[in-house]
N, C-alpha and C. Protein backbone atom coordinates (compact mmCIF):
# COMPACT_ATOMS: atom_id res chain seq x y z
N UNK A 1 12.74 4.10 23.63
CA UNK A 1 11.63 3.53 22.91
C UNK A 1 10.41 4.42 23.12
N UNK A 2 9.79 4.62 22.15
CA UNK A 2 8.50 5.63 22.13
C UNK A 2 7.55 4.65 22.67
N UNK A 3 6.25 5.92 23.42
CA UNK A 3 5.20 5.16 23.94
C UNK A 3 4.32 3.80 23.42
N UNK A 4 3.80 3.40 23.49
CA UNK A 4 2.57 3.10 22.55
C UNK A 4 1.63 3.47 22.36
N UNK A 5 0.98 4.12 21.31
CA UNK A 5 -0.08 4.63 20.68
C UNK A 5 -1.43 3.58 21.58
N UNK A 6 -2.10 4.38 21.70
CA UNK A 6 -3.64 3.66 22.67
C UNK A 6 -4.74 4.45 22.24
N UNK A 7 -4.59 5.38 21.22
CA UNK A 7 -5.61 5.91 20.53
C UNK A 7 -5.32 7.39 19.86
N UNK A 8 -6.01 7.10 18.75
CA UNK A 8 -6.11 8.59 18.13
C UNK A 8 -7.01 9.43 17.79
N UNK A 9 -7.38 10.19 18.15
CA UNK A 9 -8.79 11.06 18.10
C UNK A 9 -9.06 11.53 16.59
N UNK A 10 -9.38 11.85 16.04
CA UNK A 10 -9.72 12.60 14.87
C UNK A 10 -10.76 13.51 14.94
N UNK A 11 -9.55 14.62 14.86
CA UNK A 11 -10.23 15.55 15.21
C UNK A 11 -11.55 16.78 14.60
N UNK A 12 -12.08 16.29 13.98
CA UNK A 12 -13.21 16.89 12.80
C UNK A 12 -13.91 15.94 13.64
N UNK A 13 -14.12 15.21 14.46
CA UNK A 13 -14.91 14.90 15.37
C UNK A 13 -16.13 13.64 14.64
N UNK A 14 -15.75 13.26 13.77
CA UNK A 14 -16.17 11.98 13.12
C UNK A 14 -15.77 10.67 13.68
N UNK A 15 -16.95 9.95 13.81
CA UNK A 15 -16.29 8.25 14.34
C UNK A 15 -16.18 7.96 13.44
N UNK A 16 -15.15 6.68 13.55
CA UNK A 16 -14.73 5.96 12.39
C UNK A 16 -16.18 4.55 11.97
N UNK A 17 -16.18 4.37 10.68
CA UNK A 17 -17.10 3.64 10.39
C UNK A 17 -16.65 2.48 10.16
N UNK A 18 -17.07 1.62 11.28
CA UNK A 18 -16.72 0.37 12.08
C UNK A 18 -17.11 -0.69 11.31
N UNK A 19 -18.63 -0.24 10.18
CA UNK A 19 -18.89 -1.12 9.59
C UNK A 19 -18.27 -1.47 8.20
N UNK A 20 -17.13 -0.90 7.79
CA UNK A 20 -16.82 -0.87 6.23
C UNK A 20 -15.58 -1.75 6.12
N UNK A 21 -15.41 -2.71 7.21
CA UNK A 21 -14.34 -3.33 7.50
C UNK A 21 -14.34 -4.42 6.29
N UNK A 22 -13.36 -4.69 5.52
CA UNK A 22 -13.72 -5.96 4.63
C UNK A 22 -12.58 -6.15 3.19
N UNK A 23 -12.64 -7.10 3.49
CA UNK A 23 -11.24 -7.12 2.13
C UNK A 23 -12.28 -7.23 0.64
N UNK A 24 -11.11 -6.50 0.12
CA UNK A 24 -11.84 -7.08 -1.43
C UNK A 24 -11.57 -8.33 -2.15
N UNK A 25 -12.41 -8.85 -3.02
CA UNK A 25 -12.50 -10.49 -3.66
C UNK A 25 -10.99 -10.58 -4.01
N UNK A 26 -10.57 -11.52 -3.77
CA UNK A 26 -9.22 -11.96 -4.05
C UNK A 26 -9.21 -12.69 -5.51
N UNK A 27 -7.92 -12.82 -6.39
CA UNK A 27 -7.92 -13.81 -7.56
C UNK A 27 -6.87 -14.77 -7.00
N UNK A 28 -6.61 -15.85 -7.38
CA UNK A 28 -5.60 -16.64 -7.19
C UNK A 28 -4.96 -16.74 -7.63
N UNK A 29 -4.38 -15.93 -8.82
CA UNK A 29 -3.62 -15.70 -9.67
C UNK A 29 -3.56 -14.51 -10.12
N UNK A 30 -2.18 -13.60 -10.21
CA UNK A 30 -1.80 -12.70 -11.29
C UNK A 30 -1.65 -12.41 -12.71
N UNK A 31 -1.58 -13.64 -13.21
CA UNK A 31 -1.41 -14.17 -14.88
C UNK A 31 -2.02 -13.59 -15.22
N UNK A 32 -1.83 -12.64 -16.32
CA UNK A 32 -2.39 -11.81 -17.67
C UNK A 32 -3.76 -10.98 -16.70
N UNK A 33 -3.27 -10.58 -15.72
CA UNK A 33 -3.77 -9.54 -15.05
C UNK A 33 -3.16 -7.80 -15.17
N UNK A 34 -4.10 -6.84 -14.81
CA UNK A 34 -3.40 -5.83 -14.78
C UNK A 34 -2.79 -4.93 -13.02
N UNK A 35 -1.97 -4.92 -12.79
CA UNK A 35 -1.46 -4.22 -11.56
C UNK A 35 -1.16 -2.94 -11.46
N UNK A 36 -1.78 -2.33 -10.35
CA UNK A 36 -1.51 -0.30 -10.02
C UNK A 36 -0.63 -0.39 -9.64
N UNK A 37 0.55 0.62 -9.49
CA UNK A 37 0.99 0.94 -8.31
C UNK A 37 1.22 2.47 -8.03
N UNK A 38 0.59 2.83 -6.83
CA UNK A 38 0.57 3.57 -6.40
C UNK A 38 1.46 4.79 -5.55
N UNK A 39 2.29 5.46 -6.28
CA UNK A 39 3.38 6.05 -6.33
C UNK A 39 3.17 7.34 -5.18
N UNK A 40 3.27 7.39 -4.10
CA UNK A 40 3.00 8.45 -2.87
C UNK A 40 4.12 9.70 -2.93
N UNK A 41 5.32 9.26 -4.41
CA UNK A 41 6.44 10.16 -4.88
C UNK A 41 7.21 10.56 -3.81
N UNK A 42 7.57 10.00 -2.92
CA UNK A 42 8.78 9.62 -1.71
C UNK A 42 9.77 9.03 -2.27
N UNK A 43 11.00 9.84 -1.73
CA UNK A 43 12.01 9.51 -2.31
C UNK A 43 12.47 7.23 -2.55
N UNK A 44 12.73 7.20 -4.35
CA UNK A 44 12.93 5.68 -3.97
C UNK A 44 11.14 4.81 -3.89
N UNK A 45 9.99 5.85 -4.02
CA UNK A 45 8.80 4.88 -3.94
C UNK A 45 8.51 4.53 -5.40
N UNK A 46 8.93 5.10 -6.09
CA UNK A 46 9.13 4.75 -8.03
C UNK A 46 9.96 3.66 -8.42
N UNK A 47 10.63 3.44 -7.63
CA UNK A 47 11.90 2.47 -8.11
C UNK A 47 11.50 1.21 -7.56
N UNK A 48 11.21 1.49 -6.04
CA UNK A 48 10.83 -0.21 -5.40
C UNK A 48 9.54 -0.54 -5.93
N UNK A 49 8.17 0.59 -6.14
CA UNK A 49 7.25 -0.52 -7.43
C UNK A 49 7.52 -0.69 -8.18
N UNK A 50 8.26 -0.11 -9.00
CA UNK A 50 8.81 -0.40 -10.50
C UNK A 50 9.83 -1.76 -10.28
N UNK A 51 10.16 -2.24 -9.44
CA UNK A 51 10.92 -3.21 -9.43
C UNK A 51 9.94 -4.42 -8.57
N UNK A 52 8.99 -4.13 -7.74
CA UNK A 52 8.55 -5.08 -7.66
C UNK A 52 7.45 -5.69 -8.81
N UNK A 53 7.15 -4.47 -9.77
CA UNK A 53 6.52 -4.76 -10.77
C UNK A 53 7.31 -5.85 -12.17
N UNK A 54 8.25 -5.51 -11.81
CA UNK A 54 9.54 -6.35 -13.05
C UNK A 54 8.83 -7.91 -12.33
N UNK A 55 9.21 -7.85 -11.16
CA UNK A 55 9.11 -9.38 -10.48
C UNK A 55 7.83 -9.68 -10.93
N UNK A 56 7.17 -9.33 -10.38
CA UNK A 56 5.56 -9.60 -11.16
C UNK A 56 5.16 -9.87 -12.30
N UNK A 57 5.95 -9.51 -12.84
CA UNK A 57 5.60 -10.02 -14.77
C UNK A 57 6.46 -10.98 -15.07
N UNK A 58 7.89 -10.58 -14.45
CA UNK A 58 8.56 -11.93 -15.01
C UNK A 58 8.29 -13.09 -14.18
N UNK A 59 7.82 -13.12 -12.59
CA UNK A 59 7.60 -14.66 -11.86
C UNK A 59 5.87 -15.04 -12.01
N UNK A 60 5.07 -14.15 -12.23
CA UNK A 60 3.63 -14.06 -11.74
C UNK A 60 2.82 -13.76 -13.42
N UNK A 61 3.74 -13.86 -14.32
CA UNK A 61 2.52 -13.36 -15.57
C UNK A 61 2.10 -12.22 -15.56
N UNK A 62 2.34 -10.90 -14.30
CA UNK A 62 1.27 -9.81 -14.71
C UNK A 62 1.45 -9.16 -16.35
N UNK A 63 0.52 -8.92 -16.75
CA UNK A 63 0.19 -8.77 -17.98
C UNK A 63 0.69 -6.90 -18.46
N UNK A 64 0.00 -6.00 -17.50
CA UNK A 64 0.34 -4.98 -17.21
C UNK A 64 0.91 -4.15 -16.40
N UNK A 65 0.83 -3.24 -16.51
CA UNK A 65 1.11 -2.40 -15.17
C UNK A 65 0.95 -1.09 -15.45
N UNK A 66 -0.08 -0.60 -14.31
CA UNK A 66 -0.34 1.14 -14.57
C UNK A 66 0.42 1.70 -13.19
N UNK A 67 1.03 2.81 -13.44
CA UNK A 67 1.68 3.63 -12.35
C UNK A 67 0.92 5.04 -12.42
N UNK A 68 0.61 5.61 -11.25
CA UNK A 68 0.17 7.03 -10.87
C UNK A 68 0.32 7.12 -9.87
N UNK A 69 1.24 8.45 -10.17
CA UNK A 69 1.61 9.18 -8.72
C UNK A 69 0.62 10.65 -7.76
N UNK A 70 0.78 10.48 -6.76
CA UNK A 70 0.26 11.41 -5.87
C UNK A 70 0.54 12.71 -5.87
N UNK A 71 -0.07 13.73 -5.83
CA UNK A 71 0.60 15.15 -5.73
C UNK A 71 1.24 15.39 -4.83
N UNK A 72 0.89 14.83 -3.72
CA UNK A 72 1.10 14.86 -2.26
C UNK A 72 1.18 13.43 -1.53
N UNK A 73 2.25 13.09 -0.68
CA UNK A 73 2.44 11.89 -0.39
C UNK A 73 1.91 11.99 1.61
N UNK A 74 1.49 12.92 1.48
CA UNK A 74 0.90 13.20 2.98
C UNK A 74 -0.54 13.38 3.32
N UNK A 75 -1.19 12.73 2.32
CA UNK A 75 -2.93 12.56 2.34
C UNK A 75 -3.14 11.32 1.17
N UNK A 76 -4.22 11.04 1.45
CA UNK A 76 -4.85 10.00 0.45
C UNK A 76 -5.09 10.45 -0.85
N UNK A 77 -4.63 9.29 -1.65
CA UNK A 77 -4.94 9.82 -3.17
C UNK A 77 -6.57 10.28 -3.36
N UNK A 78 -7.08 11.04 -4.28
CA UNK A 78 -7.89 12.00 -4.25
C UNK A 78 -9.05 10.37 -5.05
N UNK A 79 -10.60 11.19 -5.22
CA UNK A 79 -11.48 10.45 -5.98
C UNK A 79 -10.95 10.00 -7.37
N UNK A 80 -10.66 10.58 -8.07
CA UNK A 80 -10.51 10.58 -8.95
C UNK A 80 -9.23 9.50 -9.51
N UNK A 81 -7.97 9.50 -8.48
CA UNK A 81 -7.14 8.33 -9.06
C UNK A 81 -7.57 7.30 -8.40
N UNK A 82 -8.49 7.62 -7.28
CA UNK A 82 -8.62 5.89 -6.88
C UNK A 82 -9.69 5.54 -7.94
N UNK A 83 -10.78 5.99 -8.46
CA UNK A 83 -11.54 5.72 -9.00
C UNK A 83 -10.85 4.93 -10.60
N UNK A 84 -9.88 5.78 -11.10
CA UNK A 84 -8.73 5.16 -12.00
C UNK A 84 -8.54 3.63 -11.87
N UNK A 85 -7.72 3.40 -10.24
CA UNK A 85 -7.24 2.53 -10.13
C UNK A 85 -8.26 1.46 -10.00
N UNK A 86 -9.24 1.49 -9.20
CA UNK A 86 -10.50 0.33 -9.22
C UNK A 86 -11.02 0.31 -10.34
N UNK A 87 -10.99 0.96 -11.74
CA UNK A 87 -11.77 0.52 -12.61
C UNK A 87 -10.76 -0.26 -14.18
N UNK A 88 -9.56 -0.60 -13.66
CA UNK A 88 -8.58 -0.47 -14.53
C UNK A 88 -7.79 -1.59 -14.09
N UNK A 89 -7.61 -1.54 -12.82
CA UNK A 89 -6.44 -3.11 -12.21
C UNK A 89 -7.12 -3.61 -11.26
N UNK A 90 -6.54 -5.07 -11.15
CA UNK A 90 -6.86 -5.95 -11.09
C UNK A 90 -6.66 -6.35 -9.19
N UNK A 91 -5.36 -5.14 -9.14
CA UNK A 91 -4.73 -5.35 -7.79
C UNK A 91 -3.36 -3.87 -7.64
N UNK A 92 -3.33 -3.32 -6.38
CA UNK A 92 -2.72 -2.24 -6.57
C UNK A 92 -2.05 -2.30 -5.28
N UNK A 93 -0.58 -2.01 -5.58
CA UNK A 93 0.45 -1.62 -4.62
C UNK A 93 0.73 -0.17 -4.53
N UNK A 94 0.69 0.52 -3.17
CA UNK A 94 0.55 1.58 -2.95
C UNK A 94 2.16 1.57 -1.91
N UNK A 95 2.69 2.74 -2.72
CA UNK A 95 3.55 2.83 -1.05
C UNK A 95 4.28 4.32 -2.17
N UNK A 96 5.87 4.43 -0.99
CA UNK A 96 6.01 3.69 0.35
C UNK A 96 6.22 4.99 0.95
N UNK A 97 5.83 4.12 2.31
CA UNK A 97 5.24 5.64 3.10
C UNK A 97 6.83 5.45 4.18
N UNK A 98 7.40 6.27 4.35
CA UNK A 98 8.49 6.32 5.39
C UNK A 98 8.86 7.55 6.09
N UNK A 99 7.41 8.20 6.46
CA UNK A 99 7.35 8.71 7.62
C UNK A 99 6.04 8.91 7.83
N UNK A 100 5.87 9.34 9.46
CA UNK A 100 4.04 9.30 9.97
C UNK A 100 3.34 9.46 9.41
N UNK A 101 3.16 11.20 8.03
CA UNK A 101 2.22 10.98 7.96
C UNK A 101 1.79 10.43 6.34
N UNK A 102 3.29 9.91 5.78
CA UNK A 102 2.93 9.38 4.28
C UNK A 102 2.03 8.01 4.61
N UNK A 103 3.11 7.31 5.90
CA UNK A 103 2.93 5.76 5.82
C UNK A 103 1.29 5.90 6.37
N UNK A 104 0.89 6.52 7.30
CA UNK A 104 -0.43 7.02 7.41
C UNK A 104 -1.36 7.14 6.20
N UNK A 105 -0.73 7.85 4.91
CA UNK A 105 -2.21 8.14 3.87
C UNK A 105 -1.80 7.16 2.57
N UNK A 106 -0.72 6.41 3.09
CA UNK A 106 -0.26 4.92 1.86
C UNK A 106 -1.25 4.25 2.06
N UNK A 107 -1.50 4.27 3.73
CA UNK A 107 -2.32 3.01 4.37
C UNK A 107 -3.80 3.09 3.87
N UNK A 108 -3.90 4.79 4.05
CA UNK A 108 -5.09 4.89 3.36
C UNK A 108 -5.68 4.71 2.57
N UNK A 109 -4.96 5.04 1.50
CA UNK A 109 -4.79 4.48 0.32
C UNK A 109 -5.13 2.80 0.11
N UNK A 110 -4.34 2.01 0.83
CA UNK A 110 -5.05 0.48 0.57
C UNK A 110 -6.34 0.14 1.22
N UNK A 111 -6.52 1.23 1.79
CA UNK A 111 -8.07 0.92 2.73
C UNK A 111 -9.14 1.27 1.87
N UNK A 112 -9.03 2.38 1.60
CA UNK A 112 -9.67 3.09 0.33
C UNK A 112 -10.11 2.32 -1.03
N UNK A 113 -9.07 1.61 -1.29
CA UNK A 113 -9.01 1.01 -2.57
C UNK A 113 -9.72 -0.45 -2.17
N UNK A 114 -9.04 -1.18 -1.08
CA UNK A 114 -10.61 -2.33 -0.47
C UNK A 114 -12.08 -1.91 -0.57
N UNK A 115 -11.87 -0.92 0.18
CA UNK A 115 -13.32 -0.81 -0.25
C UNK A 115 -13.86 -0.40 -1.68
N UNK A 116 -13.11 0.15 -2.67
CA UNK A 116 -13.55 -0.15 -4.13
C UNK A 116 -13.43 -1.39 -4.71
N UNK A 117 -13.34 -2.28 -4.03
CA UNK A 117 -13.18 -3.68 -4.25
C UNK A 117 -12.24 -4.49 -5.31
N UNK A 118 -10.89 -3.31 -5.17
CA UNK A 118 -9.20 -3.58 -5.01
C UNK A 118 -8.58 -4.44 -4.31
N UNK A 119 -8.10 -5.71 -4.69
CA UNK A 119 -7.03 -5.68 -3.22
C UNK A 119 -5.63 -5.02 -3.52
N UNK A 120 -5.28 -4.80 -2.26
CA UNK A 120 -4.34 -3.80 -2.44
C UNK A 120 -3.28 -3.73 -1.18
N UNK A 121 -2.01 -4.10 -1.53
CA UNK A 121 -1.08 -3.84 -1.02
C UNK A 121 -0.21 -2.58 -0.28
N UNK A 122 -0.37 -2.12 0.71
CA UNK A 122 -0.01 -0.77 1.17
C UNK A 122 1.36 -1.38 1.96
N UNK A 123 2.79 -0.12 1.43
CA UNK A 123 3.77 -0.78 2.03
C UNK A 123 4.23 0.80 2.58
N UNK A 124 4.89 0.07 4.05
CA UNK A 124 5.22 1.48 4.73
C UNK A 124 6.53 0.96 5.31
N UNK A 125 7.25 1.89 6.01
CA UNK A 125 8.53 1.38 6.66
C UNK A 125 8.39 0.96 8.14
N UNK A 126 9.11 0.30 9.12
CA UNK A 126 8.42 -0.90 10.01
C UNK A 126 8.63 0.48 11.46
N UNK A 127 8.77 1.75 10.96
CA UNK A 127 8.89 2.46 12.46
C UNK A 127 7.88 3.15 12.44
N UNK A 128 7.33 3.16 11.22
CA UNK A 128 5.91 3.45 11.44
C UNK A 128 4.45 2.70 11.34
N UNK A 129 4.66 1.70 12.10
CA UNK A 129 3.43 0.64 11.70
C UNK A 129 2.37 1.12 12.53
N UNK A 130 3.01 1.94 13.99
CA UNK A 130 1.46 2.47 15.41
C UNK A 130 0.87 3.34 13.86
N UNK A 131 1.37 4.78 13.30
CA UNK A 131 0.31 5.24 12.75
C UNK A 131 -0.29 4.45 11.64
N UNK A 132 -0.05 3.61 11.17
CA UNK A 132 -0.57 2.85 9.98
C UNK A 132 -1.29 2.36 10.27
N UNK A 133 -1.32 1.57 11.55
CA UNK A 133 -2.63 0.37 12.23
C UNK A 133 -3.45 1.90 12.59
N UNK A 134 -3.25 2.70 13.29
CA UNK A 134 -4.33 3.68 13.73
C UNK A 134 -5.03 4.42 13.02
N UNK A 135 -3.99 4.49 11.56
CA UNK A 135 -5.42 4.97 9.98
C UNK A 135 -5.82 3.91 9.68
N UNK A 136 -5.97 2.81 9.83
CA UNK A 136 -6.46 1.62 9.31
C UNK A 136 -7.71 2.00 10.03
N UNK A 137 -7.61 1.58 11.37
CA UNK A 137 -8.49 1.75 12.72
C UNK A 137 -10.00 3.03 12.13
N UNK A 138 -8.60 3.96 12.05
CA UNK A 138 -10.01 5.28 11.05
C UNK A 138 -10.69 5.48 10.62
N UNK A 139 -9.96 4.37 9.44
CA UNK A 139 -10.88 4.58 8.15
C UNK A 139 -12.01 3.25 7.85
N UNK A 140 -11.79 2.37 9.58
CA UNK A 140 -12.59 1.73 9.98
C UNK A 140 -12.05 0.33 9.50
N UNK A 141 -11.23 0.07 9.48
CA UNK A 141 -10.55 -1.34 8.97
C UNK A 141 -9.38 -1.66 9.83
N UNK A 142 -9.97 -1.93 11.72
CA UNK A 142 -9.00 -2.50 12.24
C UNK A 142 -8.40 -3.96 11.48
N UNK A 143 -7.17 -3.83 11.68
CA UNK A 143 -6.49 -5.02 11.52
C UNK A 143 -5.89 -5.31 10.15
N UNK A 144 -6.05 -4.05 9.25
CA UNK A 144 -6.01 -3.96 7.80
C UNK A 144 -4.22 -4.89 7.96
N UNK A 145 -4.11 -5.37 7.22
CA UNK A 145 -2.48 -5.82 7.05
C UNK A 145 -1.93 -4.90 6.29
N UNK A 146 -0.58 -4.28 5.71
CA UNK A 146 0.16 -3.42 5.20
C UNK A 146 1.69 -4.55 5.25
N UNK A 147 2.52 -3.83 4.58
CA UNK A 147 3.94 -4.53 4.36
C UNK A 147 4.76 -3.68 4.63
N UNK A 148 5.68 -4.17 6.38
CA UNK A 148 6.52 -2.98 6.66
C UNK A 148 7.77 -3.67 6.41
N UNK A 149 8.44 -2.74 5.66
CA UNK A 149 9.74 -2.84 5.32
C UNK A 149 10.82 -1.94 6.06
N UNK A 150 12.44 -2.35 6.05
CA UNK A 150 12.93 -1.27 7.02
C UNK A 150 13.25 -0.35 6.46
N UNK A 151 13.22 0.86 7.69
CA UNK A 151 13.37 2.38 7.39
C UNK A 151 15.19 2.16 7.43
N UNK A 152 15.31 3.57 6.95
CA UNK A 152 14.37 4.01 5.79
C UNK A 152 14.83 3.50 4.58
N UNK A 153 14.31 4.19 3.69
CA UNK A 153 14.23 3.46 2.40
C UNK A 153 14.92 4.88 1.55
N UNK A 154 14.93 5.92 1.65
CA UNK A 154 15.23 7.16 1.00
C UNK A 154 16.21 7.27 0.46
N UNK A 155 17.55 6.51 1.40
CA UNK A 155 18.66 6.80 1.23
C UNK A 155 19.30 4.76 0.23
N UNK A 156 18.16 4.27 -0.25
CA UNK A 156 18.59 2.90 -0.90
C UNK A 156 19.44 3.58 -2.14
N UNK A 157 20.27 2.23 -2.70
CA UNK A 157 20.71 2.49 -3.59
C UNK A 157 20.28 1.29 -4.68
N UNK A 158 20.89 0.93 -6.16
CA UNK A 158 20.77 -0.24 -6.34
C UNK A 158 20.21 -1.86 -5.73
N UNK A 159 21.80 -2.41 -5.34
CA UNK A 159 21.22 -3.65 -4.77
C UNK A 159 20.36 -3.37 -3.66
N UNK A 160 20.73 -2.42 -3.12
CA UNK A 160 19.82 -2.44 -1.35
C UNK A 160 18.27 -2.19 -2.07
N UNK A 161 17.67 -1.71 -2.84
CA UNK A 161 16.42 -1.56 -4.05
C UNK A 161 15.95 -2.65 -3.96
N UNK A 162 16.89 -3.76 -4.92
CA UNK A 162 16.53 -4.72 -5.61
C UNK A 162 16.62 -5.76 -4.36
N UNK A 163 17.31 -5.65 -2.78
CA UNK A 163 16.69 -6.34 -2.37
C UNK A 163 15.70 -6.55 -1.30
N UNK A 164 15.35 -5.52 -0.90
CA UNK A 164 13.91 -4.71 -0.36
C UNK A 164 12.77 -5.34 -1.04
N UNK A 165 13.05 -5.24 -2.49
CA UNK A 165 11.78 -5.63 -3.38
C UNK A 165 11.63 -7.27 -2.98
N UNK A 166 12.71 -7.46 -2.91
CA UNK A 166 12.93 -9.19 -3.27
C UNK A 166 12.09 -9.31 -2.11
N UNK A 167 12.69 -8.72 -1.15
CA UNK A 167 12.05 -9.40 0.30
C UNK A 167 10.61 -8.69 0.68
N UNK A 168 10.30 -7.84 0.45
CA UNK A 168 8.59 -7.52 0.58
C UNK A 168 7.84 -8.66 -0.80
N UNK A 169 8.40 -8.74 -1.88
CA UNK A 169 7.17 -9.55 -2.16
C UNK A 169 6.61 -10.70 -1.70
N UNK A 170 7.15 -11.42 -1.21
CA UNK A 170 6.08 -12.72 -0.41
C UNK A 170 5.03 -12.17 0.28
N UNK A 171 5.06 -10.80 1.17
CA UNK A 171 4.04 -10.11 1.34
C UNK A 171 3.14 -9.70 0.98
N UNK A 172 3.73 -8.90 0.06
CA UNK A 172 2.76 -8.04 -1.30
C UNK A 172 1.98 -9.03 -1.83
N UNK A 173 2.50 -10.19 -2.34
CA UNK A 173 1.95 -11.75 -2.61
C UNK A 173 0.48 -11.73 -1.68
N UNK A 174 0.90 -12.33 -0.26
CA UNK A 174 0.26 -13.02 0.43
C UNK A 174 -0.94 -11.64 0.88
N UNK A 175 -0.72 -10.45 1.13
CA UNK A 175 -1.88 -9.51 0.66
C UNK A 175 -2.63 -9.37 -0.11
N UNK A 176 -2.07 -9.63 -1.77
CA UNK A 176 -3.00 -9.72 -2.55
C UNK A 176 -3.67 -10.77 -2.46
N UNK A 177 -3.35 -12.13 -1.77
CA UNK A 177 -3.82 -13.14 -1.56
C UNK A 177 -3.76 -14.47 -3.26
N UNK A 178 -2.25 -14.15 -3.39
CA UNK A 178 -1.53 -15.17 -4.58
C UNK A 178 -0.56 -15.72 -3.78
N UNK A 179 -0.64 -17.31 -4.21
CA UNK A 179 0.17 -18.07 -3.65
C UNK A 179 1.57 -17.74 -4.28
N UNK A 180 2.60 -17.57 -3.04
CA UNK A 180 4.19 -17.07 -3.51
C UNK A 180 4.59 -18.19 -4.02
């Protein structure tokens, strides 16, 4: 069993800003809403939003759905697509991160997007949750919640897909803050 993580320095020598901690306004409903999802292009991260997005329209009403993917699944999406995604949906699932340092800039990604006043679902795989809580921590949003699912996910096929999805959405749900 690996240590436990007790801190991470960042090293550009910036503190993290302690004050930007804060979820964005929640709806209570998905109905004839529009949903991101945020594609980090890891093997299999196209298929499980695209399928948790099916669920979403057919149990939840979502109305739409925009997908954009990352160039790079090992840093935070850039100004420009988050700026996309906060001005366009309603609520955005970002993933999936299934290793340190994707599940690291997925996370970012939903931190990022809170504070554009998104809520937003960040899903990573459950062996990497120390770095996910510790970019949360970073980017100044101890305690951010994320949806860890099990690793890995790379090697899913079909049903094992379809039921990953099944079983993270009550999460993804209860993040965005819609009753399952």
């Amino acid at each position: 069993m690996a240590p436990e993580l007790e801190a991470i320095l960042d090293p550009r020598g910036a503190a993290p800003d302690e004050g930007a901690a804060r979820l964005a306004p929640r709806k209570d409903s998905l109905e004839g809403r529009r949903v991101g999802l945020l594609n980090n292009a890891k093997p299999n991260a196209a298929v499980i939003l695209e399928r948790l997005a099916t669920l979403l329209q057919e149990r939840y009403g979502v109305a739409d759905v925009m997908m954009l993917s990352k160039p790079s699944f090992a840093v935070p999406a850039d100004d420009v697509m988050m700026d996309k995604l906060a001005e366009q949906c309603d609520a955005v699932i970002a993933g999936v991160g299934d290793c340190g340092s994707c599940s690291a800039a997925t996370t970012a990604d939903g931190v990022l997007l809170e504070q554009r006043g998104v809520p937003a679902a960040a899903i990573v795989t459950d062996i990497f949750r120390a770095s996910s809580a510790a970019m949360a921590q970073l980017k100044g949003f101890p305690g951010y919640k994320f949806v860890a699912v099990p690793h890995p996910i790379a090697s899913l096929e079909g049903d094992e897909i379809d039921h990953l999805a099944e079983a993270a959405l009550p999460e993804v749900l209860a993040i965005l803050g819609v009753p399952a």
